[in-house]
Protein backbone atom coordinates (compact mmCIF):
# COMPACT_ATOMS: atom_id res chain seq x y z
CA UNK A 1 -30.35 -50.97 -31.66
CA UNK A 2 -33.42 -53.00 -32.51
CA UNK A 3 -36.51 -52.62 -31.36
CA UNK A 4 -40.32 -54.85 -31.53
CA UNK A 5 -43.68 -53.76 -30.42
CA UNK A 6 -45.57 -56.24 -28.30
CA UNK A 7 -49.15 -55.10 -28.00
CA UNK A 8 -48.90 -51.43 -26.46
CA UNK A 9 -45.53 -51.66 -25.39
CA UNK A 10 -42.25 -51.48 -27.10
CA UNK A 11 -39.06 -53.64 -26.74
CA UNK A 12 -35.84 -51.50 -27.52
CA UNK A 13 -32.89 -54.04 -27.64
CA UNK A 14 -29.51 -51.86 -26.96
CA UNK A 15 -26.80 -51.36 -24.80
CA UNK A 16 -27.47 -50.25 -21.11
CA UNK A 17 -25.30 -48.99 -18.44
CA UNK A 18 -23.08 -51.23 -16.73
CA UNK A 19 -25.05 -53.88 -14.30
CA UNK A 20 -28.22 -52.82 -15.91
CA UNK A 21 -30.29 -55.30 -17.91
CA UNK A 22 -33.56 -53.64 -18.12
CA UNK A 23 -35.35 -51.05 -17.48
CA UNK A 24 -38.38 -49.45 -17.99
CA UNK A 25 -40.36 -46.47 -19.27
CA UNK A 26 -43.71 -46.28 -18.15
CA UNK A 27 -45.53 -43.23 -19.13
CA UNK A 28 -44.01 -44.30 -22.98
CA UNK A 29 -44.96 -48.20 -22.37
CA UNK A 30 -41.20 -49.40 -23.24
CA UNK A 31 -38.90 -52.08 -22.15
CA UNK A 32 -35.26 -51.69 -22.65
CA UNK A 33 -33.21 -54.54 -22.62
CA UNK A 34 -29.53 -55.07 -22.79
CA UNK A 35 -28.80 -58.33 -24.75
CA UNK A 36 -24.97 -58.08 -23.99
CA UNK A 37 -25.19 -58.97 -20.61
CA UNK A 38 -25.14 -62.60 -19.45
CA UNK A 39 -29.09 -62.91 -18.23
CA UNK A 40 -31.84 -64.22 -19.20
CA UNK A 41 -33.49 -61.71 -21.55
CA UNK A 42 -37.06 -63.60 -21.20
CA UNK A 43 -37.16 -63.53 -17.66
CA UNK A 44 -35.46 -59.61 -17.82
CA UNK A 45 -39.33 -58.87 -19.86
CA UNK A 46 -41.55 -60.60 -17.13
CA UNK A 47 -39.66 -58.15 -14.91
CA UNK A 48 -40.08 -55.31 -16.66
CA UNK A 49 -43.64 -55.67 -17.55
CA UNK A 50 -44.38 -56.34 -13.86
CA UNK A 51 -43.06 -52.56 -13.42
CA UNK A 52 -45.32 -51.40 -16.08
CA UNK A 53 -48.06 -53.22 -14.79
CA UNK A 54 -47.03 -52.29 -10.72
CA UNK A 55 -45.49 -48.58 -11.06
CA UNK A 56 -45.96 -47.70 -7.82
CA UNK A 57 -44.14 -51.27 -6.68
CA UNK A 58 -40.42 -51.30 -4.76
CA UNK A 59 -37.76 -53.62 -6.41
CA UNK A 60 -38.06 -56.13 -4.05
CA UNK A 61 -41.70 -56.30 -4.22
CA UNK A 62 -41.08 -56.79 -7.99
CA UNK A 63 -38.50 -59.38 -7.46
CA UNK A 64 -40.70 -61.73 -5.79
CA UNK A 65 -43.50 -61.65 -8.29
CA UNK A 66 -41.04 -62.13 -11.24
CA UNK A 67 -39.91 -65.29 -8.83
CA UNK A 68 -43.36 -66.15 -8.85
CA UNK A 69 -44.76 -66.07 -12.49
CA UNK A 70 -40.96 -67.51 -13.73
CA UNK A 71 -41.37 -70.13 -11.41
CA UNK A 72 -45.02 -70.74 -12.59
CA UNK A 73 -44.85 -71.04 -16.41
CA UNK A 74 -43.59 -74.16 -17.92
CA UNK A 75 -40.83 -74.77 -20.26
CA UNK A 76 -43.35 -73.75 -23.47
CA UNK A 77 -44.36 -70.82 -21.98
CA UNK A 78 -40.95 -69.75 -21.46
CA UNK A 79 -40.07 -70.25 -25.10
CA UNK A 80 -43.11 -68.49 -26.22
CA UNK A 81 -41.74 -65.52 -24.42
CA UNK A 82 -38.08 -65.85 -26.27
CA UNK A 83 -40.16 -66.92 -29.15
CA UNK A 84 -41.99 -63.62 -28.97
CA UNK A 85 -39.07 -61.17 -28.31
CA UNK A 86 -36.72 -62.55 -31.25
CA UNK A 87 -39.71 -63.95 -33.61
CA UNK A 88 -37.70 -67.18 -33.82
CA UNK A 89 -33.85 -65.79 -34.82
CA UNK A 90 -31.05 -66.11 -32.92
CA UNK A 91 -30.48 -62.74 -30.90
């Protein structure tokens, strides 16, 4: 298990349950994310913080909006995110 803090919130890197990538804690502010799974552990974060930002929002409503903001940012944006969950080292 590794973790980061990004701001407020902290990124735990560790095995999850089958078919789970992320998930989120939001009274605590932390992201979980499961780096052995074969998704996109960027795009897994902009999910996850849209829950911490949107507790009260249904998965689907979530789904769109990660849609949205992926579709959005541009290929250096993107990066940055990697950039910022793995500080540059392969995961």
């Amino acid at each position: 298990m590794r973790a980061i803090q990004i701001g407020h919130t902290f990124v735990i890197f560790r095995k999850l349950p089958k078919k789970i990538v992320g998930t989120c804690r939001r009274k605590r502010d932390i992201i979980e994310l499961d780096l052995s799974q074969d998704q996109n552990p960027a795009k897994t974060f902009v999910h996850e913080m849209i829950h911490l930002l949107n507790p009260k929002w249904k998965e689907g409503r979530v789904l769109q909006q990660e849609e949205a903001v992926w579709s959005q940012l541009t290929e250096d944006e993107r990066y940055n995110i990697f950039i910022t969950l793995f500080g540059g080292q392969n995961a």
